[in-house]
PDB file of N, CA and C in Angstrom:
ATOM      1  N   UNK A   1      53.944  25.247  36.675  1.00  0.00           N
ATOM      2  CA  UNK A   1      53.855  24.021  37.443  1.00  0.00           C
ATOM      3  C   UNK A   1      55.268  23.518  37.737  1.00  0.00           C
ATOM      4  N   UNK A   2      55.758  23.247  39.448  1.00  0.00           N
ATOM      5  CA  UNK A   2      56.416  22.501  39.606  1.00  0.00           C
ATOM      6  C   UNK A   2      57.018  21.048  39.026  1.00  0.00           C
ATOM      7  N   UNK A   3      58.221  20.757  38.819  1.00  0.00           N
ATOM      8  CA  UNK A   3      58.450  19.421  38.534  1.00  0.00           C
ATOM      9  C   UNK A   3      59.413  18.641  39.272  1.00  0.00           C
ATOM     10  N   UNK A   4      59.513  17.498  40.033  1.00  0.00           N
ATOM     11  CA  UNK A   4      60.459  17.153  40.414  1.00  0.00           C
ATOM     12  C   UNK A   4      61.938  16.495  39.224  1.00  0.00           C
ATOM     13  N   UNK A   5      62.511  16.856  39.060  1.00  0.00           N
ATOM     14  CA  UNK A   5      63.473  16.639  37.822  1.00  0.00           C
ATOM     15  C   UNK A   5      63.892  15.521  38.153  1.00  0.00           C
ATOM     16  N   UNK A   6      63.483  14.371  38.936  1.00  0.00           N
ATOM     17  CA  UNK A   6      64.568  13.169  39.334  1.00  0.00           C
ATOM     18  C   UNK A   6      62.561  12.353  38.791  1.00  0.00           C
ATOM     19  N   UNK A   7      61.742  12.703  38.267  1.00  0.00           N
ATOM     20  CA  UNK A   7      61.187  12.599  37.283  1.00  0.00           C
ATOM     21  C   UNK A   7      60.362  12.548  35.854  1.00  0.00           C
ATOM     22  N   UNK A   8      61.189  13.504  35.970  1.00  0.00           N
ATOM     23  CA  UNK A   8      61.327  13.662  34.347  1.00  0.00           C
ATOM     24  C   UNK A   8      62.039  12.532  33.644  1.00  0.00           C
ATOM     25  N   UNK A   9      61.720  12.403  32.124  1.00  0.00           N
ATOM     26  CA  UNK A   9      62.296  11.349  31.306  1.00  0.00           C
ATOM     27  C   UNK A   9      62.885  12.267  30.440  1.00  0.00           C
ATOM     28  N   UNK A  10      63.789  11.192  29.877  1.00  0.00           N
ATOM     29  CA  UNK A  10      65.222  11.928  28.940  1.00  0.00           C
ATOM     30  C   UNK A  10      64.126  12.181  27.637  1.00  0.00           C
ATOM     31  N   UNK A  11      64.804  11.976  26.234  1.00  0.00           N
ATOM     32  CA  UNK A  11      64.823  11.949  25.237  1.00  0.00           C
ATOM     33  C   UNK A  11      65.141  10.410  25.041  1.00  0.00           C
ATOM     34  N   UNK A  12      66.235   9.726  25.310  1.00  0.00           N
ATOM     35  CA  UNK A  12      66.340   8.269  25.182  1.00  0.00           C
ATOM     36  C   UNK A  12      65.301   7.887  26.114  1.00  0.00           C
ATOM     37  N   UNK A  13      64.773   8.311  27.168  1.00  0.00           N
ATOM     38  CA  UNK A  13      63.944   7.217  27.654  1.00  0.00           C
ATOM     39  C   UNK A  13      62.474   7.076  27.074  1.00  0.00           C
ATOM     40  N   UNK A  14      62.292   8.260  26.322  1.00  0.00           N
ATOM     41  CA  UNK A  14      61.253   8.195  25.536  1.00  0.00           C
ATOM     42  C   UNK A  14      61.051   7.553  24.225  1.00  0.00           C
ATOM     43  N   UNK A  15      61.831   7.468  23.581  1.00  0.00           N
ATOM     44  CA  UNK A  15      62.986   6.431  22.493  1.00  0.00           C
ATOM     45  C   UNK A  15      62.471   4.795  23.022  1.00  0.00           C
ATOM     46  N   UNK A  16      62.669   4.500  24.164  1.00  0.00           N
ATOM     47  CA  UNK A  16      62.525   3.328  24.692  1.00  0.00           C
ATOM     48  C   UNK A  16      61.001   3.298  24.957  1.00  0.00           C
ATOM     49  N   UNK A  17      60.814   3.903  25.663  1.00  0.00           N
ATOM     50  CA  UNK A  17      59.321   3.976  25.851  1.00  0.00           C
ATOM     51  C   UNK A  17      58.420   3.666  24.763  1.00  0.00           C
ATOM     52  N   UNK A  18      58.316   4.264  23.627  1.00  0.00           N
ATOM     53  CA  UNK A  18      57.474   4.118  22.255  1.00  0.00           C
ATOM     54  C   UNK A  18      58.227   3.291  21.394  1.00  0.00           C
ATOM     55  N   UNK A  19      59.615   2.739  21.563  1.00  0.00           N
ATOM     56  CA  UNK A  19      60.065   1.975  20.662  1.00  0.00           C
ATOM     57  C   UNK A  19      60.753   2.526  18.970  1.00  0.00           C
ATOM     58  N   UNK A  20      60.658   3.959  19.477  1.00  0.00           N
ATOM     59  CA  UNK A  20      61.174   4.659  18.171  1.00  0.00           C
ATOM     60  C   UNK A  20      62.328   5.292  18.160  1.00  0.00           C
ATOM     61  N   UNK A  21      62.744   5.884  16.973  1.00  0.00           N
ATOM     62  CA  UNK A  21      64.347   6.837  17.343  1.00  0.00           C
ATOM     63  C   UNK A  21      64.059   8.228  17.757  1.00  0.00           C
ATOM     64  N   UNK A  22      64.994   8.929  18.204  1.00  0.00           N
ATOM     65  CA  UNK A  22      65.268  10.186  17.983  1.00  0.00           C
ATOM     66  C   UNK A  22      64.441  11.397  17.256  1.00  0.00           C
ATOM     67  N   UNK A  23      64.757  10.521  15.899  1.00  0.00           N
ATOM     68  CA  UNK A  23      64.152  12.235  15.433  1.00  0.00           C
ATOM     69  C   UNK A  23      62.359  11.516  14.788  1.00  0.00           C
ATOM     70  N   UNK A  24      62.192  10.240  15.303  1.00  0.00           N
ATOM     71  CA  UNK A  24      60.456  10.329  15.300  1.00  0.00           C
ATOM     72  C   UNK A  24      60.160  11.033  16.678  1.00  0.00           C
ATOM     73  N   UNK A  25      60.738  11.019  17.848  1.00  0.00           N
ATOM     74  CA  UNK A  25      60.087  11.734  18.785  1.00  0.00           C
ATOM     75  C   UNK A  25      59.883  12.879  18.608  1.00  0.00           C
ATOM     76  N   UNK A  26      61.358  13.597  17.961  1.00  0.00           N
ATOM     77  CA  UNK A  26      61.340  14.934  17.852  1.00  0.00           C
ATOM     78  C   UNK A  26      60.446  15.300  16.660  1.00  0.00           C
ATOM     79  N   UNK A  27      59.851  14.887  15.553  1.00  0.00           N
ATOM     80  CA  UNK A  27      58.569  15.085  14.934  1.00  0.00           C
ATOM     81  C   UNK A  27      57.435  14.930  15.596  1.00  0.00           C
ATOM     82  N   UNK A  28      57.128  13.990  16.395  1.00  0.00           N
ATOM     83  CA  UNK A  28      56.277  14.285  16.836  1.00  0.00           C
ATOM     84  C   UNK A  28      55.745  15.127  18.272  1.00  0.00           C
ATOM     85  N   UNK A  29      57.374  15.562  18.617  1.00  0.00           N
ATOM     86  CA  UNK A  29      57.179  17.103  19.477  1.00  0.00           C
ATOM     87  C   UNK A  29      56.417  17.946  18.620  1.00  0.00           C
ATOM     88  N   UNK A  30      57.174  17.942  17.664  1.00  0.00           N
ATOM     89  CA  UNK A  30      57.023  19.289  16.800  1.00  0.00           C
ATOM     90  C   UNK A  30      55.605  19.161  15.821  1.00  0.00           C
ATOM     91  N   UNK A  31      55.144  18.277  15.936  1.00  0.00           N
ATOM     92  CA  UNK A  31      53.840  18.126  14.490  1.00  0.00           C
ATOM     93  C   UNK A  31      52.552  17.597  15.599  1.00  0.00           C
ATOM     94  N   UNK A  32      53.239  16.589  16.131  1.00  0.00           N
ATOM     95  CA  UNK A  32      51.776  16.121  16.839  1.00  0.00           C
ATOM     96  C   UNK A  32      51.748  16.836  18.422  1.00  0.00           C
ATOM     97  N   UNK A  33      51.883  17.899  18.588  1.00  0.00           N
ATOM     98  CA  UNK A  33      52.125  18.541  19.649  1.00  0.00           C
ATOM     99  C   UNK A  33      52.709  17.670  21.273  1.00  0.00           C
ATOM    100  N   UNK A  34      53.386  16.607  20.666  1.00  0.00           N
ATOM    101  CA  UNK A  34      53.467  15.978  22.138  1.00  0.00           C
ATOM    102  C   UNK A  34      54.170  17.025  23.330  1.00  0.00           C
ATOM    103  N   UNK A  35      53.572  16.905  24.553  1.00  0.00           N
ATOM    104  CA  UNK A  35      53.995  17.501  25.563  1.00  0.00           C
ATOM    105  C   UNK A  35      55.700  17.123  26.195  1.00  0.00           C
ATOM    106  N   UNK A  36      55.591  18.478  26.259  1.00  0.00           N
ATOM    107  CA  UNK A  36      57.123  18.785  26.734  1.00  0.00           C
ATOM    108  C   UNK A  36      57.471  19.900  27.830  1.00  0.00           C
ATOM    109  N   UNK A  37      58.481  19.555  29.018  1.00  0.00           N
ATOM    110  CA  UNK A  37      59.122  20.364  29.890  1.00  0.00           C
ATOM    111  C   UNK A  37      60.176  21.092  29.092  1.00  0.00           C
ATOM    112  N   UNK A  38      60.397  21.890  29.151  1.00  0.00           N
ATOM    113  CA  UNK A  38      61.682  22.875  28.659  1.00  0.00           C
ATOM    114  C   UNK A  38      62.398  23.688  30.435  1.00  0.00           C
ATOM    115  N   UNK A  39      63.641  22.408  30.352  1.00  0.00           N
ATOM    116  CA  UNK A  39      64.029  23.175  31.342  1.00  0.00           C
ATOM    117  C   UNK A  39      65.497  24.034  30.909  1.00  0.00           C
ATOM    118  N   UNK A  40      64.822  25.656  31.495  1.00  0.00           N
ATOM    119  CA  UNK A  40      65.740  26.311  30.853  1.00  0.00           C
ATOM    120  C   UNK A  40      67.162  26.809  32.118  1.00  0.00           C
ATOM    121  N   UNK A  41      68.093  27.645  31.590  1.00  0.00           N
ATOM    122  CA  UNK A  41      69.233  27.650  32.429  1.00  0.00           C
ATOM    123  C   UNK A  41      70.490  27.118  31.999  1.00  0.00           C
ATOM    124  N   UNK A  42      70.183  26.240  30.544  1.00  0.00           N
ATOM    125  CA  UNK A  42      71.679  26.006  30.087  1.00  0.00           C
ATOM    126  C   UNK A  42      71.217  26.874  28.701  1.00  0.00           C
ATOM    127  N   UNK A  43      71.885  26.953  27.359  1.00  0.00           N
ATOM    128  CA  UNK A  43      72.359  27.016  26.584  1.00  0.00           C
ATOM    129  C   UNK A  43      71.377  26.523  25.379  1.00  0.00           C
ATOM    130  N   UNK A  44      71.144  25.274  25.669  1.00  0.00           N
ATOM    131  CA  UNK A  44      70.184  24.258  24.718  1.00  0.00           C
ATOM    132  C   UNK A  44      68.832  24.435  25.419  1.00  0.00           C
ATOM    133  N   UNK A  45      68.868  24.259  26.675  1.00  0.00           N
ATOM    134  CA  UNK A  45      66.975  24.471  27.255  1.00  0.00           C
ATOM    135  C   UNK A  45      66.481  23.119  26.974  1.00  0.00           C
ATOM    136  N   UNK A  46      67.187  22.433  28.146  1.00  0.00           N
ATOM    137  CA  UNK A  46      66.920  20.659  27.958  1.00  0.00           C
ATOM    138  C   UNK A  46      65.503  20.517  27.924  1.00  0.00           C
ATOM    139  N   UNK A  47      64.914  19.394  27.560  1.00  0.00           N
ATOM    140  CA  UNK A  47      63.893  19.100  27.265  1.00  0.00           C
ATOM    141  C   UNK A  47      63.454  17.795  27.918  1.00  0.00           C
ATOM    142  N   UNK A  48      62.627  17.947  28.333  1.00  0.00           N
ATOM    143  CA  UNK A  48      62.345  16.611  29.016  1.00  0.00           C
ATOM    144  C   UNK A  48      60.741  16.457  29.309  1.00  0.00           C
ATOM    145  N   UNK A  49      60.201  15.116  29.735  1.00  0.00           N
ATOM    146  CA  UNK A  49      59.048  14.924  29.512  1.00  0.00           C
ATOM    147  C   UNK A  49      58.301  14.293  30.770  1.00  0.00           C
ATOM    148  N   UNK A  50      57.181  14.276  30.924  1.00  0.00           N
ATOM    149  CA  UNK A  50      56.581  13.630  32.039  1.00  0.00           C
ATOM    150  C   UNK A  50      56.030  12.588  31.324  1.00  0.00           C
ATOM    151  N   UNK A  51      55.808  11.475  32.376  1.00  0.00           N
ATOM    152  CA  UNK A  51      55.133   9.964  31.966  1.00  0.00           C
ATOM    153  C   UNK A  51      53.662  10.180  32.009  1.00  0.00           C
ATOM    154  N   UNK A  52      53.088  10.947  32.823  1.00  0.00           N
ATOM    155  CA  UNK A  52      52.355  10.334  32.866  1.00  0.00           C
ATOM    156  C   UNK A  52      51.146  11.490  31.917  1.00  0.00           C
ATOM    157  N   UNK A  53      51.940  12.797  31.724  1.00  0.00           N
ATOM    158  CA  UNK A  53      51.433  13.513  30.097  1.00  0.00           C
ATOM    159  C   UNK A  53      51.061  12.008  29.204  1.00  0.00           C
ATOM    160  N   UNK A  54      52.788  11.972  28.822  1.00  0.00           N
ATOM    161  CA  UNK A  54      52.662  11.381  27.481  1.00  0.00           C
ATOM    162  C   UNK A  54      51.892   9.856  27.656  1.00  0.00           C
ATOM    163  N   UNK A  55      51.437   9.240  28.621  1.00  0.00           N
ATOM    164  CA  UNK A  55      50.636   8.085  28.611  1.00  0.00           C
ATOM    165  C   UNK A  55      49.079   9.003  27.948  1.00  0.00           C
ATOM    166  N   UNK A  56      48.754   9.738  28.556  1.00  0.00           N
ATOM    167  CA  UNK A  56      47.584  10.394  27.656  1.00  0.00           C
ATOM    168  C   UNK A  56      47.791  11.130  26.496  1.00  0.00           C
ATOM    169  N   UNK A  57      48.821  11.841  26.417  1.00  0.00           N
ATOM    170  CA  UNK A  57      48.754  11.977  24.856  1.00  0.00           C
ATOM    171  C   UNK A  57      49.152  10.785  23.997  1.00  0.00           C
ATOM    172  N   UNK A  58      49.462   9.392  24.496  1.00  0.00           N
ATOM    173  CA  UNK A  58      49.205   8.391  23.252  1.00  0.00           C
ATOM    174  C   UNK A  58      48.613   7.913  22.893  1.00  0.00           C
ATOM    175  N   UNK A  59      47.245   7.924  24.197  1.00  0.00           N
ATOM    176  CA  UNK A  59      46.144   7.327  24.314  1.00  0.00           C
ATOM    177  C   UNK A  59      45.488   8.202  23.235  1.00  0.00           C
ATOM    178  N   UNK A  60      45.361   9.348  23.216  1.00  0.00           N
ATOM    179  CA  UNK A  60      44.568  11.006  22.727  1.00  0.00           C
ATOM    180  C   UNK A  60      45.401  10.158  21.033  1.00  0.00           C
ATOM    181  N   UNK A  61      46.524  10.005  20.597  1.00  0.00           N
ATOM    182  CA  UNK A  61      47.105  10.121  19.532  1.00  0.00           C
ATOM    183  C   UNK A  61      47.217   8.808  19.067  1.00  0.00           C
ATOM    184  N   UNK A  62      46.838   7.589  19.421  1.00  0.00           N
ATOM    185  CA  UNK A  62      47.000   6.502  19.164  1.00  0.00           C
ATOM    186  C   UNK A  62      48.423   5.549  19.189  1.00  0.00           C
ATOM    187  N   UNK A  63      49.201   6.431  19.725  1.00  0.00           N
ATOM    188  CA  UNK A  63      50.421   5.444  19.582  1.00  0.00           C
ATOM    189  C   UNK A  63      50.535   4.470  20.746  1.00  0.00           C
ATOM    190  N   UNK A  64      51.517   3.798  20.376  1.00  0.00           N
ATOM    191  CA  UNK A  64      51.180   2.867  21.371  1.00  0.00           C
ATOM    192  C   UNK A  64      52.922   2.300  21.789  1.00  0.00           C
ATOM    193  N   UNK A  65      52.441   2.314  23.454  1.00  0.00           N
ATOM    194  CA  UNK A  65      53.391   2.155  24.270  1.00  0.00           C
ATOM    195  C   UNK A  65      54.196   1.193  24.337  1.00  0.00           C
ATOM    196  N   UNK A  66      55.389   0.922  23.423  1.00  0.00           N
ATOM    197  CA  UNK A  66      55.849  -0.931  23.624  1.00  0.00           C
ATOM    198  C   UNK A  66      56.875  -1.287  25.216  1.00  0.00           C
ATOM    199  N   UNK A  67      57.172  -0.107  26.091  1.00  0.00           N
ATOM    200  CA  UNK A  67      57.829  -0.806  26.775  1.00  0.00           C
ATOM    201  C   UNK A  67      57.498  -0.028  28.532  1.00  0.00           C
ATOM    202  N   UNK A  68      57.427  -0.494  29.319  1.00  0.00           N
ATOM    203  CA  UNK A  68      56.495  -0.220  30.840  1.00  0.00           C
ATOM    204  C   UNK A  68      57.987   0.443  31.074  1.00  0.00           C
ATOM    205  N   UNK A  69      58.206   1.522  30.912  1.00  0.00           N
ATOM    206  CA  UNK A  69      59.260   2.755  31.669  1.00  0.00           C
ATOM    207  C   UNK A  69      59.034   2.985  33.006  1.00  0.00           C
ATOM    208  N   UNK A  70      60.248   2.751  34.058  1.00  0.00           N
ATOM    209  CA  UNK A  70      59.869   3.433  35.470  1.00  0.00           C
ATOM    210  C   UNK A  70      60.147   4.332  34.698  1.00  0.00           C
ATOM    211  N   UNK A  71      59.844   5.388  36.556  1.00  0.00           N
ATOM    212  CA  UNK A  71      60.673   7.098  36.116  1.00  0.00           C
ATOM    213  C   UNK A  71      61.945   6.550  36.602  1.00  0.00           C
ATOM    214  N   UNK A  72      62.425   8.040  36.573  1.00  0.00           N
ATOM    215  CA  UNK A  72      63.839   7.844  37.001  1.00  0.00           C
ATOM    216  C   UNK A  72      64.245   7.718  38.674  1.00  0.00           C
ATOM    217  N   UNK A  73      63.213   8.118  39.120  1.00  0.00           N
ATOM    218  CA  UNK A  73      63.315   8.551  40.179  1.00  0.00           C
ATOM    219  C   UNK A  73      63.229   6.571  40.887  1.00  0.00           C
ATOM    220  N   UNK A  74      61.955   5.960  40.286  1.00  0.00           N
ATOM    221  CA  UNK A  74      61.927   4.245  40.467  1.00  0.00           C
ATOM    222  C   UNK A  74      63.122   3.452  40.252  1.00  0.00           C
ATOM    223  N   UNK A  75      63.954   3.875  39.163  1.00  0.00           N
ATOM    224  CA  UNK A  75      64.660   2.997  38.775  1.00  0.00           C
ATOM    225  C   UNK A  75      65.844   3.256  39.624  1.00  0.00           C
ATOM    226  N   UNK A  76      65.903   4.538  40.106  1.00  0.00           N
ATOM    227  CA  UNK A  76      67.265   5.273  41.173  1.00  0.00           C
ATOM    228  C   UNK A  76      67.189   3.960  42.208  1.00  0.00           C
ATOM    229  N   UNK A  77      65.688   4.042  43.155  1.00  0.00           N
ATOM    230  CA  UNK A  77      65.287   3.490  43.908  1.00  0.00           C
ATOM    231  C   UNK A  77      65.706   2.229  44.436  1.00  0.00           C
ATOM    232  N   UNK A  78      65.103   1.180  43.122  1.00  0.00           N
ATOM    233  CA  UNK A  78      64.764  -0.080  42.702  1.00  0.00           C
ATOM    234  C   UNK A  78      66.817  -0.522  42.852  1.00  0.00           C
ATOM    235  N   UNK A  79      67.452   0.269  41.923  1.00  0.00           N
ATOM    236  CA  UNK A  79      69.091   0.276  42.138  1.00  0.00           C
ATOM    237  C   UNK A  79      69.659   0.136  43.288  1.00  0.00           C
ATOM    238  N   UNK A  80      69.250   1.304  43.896  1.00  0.00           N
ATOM    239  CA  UNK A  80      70.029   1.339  45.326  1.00  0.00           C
ATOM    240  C   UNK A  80      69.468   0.070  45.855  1.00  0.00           C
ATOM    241  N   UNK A  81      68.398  -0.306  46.515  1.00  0.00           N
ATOM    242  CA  UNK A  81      67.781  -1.476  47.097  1.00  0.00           C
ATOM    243  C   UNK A  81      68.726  -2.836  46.382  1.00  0.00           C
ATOM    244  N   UNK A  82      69.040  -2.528  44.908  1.00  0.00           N
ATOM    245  CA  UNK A  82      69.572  -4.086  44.300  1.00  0.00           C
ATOM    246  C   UNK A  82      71.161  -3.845  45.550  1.00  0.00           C
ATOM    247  N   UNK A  83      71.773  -3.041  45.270  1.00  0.00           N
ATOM    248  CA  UNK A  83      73.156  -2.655  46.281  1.00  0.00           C
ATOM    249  C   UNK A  83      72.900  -3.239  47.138  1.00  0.00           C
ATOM    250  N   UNK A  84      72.238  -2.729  47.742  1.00  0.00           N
ATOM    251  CA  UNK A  84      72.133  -3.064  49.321  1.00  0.00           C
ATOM    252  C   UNK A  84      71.759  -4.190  49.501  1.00  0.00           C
ATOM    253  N   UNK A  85      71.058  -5.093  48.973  1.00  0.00           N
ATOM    254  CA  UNK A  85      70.861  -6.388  48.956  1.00  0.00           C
ATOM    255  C   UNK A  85      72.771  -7.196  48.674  1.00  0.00           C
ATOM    256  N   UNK A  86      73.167  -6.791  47.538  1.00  0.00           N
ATOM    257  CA  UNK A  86      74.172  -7.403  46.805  1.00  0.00           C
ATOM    258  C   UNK A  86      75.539  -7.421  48.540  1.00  0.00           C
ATOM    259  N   UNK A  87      75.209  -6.053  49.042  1.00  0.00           N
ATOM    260  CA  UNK A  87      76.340  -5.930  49.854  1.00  0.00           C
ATOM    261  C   UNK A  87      76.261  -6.754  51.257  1.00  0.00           C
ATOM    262  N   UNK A  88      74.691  -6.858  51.706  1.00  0.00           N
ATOM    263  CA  UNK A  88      74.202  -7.561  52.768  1.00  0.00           C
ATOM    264  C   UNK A  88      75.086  -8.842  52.456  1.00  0.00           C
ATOM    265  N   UNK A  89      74.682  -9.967  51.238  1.00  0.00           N
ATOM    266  CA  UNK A  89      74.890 -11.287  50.982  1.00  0.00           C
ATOM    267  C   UNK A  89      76.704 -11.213  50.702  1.00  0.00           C
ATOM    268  N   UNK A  90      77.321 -10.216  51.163  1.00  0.00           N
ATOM    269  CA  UNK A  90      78.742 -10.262  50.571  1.00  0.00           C
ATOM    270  C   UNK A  90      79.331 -10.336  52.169  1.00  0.00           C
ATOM    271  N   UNK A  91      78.625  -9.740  52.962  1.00  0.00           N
ATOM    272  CA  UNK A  91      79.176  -9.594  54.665  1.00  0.00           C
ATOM    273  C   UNK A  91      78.921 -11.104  55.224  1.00  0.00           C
TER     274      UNK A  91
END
């Protein structure tokens, strides 16, 4: 399966997303099977995640979501638009 990589979520944005650190995500990659992209081509074989997987696997696993994450691709968006507003009111 295709992915567009401008949304995919990091490792920190998943951190934010559930409200936990680091290496609880990475346990529960590894124990509670949470879903994961492995994009390979470097060295490490970054890892990254889709939103809208892991909204059902928390639902499926009970955890629970403390913070409404755009993707990345929204927040790119939502940015540029703040610019362009900021630069309009500066002319």
């Amino acid at each position: 399966m295709k992915y567009d990589p401008e949304d995919l979520l990091t490792i920190k944005d998943v951190c934010t997303l559930f409200g936990k650190g680091h290496m609880t995500i990475w346990k529960w990659r590894k124990k509670l099977d949470m879903p994961t992209i492995i994009i390979p081509g470097d060295a490490r074989h970054s890892v990254r995640f889709e939103k809208q997987q892991l909204v059902k696997w928390a639902k499926e696993k009970g955890k629970k979501i403390v913070y409404n994450l755009k993707s990345p691709k929204e927040r790119t968006s939502k940015k540029a638009s703040k610019t362009k507003l900021r630069r309009q009111k500066l002319v």
